[in-house]
N, C-alpha and C. Protein backbone atom coordinates (compact mmCIF):
# COMPACT_ATOMS: atom_id res chain seq x y z
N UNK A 1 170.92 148.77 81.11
CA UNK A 1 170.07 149.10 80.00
C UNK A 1 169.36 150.42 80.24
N UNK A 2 169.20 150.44 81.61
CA UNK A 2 168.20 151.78 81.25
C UNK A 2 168.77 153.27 81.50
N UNK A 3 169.83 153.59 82.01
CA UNK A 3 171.24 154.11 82.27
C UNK A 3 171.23 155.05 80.92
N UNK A 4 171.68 154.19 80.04
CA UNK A 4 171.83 154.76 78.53
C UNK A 4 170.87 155.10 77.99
N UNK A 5 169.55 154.43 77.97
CA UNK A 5 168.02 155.40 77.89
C UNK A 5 167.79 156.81 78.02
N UNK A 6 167.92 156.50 79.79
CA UNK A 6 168.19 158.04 80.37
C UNK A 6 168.72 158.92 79.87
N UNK A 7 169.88 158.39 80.27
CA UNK A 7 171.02 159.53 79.67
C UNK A 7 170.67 160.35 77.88
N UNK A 8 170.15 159.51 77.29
CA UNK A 8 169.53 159.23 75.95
C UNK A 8 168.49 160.72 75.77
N UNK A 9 167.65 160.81 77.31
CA UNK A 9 166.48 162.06 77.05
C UNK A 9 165.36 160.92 77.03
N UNK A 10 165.37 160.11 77.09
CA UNK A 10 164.10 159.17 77.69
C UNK A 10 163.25 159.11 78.73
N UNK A 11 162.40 159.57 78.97
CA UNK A 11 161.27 159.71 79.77
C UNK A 11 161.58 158.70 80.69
N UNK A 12 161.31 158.82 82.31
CA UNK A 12 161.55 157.83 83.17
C UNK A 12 160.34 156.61 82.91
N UNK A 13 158.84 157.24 82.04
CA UNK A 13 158.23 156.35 82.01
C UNK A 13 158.64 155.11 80.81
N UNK A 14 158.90 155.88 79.83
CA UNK A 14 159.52 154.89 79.13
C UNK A 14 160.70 153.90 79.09
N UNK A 15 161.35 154.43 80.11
CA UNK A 15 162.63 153.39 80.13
C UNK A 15 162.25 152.67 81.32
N UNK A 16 161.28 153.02 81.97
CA UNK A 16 160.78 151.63 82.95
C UNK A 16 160.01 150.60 82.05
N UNK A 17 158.90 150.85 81.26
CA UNK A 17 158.35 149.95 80.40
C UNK A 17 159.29 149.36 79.75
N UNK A 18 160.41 149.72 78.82
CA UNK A 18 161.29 148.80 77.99
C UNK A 18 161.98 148.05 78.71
N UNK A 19 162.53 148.26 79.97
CA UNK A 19 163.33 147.36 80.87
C UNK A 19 162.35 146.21 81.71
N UNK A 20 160.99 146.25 81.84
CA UNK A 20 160.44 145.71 82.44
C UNK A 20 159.62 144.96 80.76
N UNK A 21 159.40 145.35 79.57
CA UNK A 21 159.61 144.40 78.58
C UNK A 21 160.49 143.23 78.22
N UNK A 22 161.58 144.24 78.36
CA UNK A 22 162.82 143.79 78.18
C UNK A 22 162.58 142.12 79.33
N UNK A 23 162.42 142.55 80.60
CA UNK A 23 162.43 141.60 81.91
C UNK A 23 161.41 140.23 81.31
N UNK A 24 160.54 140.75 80.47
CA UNK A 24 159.17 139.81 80.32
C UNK A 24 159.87 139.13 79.15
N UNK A 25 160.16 139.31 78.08
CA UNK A 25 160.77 138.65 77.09
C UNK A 25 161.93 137.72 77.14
N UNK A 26 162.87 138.20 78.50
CA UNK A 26 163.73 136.85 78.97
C UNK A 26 163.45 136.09 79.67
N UNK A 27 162.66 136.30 80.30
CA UNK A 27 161.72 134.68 81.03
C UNK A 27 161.34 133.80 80.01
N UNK A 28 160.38 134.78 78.87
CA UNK A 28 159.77 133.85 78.15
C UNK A 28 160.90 132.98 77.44
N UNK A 29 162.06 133.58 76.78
CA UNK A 29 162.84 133.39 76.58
C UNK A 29 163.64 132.02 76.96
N UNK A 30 163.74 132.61 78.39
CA UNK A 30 164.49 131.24 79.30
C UNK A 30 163.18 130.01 79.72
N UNK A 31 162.13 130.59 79.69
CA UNK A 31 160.99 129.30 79.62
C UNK A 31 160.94 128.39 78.53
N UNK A 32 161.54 128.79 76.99
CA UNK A 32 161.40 128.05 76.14
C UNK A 32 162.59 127.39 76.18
N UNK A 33 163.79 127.86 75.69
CA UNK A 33 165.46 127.37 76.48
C UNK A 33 164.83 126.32 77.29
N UNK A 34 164.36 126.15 78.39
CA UNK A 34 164.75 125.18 79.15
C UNK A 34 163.36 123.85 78.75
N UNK A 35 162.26 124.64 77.67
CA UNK A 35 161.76 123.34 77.04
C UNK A 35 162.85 122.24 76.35
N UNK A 36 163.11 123.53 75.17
CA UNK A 36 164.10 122.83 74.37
C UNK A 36 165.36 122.36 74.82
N UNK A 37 166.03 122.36 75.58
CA UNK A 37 167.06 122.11 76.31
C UNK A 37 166.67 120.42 76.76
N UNK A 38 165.89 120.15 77.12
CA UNK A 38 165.18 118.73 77.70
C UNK A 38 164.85 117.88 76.54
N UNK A 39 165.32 118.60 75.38
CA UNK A 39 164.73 117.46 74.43
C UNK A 39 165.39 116.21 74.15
N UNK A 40 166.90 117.05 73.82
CA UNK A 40 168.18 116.23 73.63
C UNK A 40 169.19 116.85 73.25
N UNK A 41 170.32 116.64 73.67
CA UNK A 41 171.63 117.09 73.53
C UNK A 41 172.09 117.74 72.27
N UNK A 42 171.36 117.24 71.13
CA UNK A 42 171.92 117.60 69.48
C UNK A 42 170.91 119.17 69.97
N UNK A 43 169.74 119.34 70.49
CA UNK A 43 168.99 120.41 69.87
C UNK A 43 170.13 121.27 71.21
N UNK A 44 170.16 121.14 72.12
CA UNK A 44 171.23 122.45 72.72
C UNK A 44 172.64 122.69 71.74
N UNK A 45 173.28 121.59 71.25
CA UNK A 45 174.34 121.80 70.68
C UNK A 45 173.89 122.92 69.48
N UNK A 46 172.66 123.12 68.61
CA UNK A 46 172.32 123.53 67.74
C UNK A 46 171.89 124.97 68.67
N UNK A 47 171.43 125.26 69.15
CA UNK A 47 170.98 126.47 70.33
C UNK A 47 172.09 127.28 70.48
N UNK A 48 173.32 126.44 71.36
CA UNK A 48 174.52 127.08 71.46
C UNK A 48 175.76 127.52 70.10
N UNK A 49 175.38 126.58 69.21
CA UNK A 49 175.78 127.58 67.70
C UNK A 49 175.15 128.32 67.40
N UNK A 50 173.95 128.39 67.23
CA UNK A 50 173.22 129.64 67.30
C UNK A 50 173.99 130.92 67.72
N UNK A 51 174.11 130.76 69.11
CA UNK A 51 173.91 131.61 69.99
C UNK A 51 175.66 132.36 70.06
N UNK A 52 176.87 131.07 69.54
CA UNK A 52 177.91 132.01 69.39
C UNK A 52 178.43 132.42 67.97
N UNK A 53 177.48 132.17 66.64
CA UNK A 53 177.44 132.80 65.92
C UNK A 53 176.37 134.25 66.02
N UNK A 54 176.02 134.50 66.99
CA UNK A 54 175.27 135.44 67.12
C UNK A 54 176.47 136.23 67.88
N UNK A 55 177.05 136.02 68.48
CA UNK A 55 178.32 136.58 69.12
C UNK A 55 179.23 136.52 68.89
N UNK A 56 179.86 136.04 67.39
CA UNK A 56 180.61 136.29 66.61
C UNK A 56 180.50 137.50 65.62
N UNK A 57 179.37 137.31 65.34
CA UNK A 57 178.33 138.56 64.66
C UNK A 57 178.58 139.60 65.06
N UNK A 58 178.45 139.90 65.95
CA UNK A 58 178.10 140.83 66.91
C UNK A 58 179.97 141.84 67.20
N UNK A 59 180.91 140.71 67.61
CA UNK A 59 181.89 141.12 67.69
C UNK A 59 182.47 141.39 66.57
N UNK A 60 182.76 140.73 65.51
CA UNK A 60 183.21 140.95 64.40
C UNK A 60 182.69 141.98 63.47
N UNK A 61 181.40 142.70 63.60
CA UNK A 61 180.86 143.18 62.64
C UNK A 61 180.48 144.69 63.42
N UNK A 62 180.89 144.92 64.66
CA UNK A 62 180.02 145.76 65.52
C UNK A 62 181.36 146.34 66.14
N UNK A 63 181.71 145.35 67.01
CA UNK A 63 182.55 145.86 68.30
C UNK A 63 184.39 146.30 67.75
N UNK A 64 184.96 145.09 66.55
CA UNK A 64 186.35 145.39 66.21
C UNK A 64 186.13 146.71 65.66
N UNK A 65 185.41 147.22 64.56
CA UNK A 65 185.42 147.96 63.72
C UNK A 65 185.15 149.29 64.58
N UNK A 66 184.29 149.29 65.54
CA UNK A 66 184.23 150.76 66.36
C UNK A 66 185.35 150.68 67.22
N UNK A 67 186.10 149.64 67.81
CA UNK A 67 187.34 149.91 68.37
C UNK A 67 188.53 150.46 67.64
N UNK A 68 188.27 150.12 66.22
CA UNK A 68 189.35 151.15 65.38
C UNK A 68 189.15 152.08 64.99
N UNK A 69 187.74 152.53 65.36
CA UNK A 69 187.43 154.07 64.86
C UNK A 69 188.08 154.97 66.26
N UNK A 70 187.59 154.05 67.67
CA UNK A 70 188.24 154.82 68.57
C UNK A 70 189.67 155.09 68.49
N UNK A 71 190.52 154.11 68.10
CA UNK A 71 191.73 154.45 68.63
C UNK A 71 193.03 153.88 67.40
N UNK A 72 193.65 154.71 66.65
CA UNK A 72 193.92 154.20 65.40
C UNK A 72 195.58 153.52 65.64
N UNK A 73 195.68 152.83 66.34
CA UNK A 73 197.10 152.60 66.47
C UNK A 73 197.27 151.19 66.65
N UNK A 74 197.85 150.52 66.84
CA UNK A 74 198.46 149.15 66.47
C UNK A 74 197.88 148.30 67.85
N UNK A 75 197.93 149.12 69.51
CA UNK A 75 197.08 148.58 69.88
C UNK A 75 195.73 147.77 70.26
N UNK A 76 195.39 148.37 69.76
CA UNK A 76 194.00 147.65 69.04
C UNK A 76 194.34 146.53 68.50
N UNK A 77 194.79 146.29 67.27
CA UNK A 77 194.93 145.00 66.95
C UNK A 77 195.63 144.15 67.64
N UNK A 78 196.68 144.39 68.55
CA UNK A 78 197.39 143.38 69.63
C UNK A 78 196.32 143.19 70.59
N UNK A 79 195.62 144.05 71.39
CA UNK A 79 194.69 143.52 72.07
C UNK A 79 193.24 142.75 71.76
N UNK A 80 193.09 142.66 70.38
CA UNK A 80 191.90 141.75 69.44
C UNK A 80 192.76 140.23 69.74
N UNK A 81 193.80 140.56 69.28
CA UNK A 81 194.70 139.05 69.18
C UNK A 81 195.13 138.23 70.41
N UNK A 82 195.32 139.33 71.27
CA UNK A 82 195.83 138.86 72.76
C UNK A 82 194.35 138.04 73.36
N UNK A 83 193.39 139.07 73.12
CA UNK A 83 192.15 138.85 73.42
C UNK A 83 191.76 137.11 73.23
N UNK A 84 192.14 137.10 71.82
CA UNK A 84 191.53 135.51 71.14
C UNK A 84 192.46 134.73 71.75
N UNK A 85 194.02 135.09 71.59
CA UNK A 85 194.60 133.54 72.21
C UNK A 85 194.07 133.51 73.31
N UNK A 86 193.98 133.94 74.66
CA UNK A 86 193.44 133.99 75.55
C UNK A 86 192.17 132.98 75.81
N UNK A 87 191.29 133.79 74.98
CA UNK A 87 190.43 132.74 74.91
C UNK A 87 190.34 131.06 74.16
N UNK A 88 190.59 131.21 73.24
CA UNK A 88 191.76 129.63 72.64
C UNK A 88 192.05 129.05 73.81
N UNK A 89 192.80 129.49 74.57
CA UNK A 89 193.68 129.54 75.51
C UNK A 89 192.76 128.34 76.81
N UNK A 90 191.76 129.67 77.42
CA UNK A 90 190.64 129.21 78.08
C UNK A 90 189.80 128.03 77.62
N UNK A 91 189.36 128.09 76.47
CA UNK A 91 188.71 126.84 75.04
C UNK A 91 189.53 125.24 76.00
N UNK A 92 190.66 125.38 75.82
CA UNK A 92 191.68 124.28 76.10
C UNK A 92 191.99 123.77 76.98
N UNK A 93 191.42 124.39 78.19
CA UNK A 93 191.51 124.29 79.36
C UNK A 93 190.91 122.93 80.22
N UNK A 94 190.04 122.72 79.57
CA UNK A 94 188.79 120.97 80.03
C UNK A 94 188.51 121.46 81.44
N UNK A 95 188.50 122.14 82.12
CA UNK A 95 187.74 122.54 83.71
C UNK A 95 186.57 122.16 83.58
């Protein structure tokens, strides 16, 4: 995180405060997670949809679309697809 700040023209003071924000907000974060986590099984199941529609989001709306701005050729889409069975793949696995 703070790498790209830098590099950015960000003041060393400021990219220590946002990363050490950053640090304070996932505790709190993971302090509440592990309230709610203890409650019962339905409220994590509801947490973890949350959390991979937030990363569906994220990929679908963010990450495919700038991978085809990088590189306009058919690769791309074989490696989106290769990508998913893969994971399907992994999904199926019961480990």
């Amino acid at each position: 995180m703070a790498v790209p700040m830098k590099n950015g023209g960000m003041s060393k003071l400021k990219v220590i405060f946002y990363v050490i924000l950053s640090g304070i907000t996932t505790g709190i974060g993971a302090f509440f997670g592990a309230i709610l986590g203890t409650i019962s099984t339905n409220v994590i199941a509801i947490c973890l949809s949350f959390a991979a529609g937030a990363m569906l989001y994220i990929v679908s709306g963010e990450l495919i679309p700038e991978s085809n701005q990088l590189y306009h050729g058919r690769m791309t889409a074989i490696g989106n697809i290769i990508g998913f069975l893969i994971g399907m793949f992994a999904m199926n696995l019961n480990i």
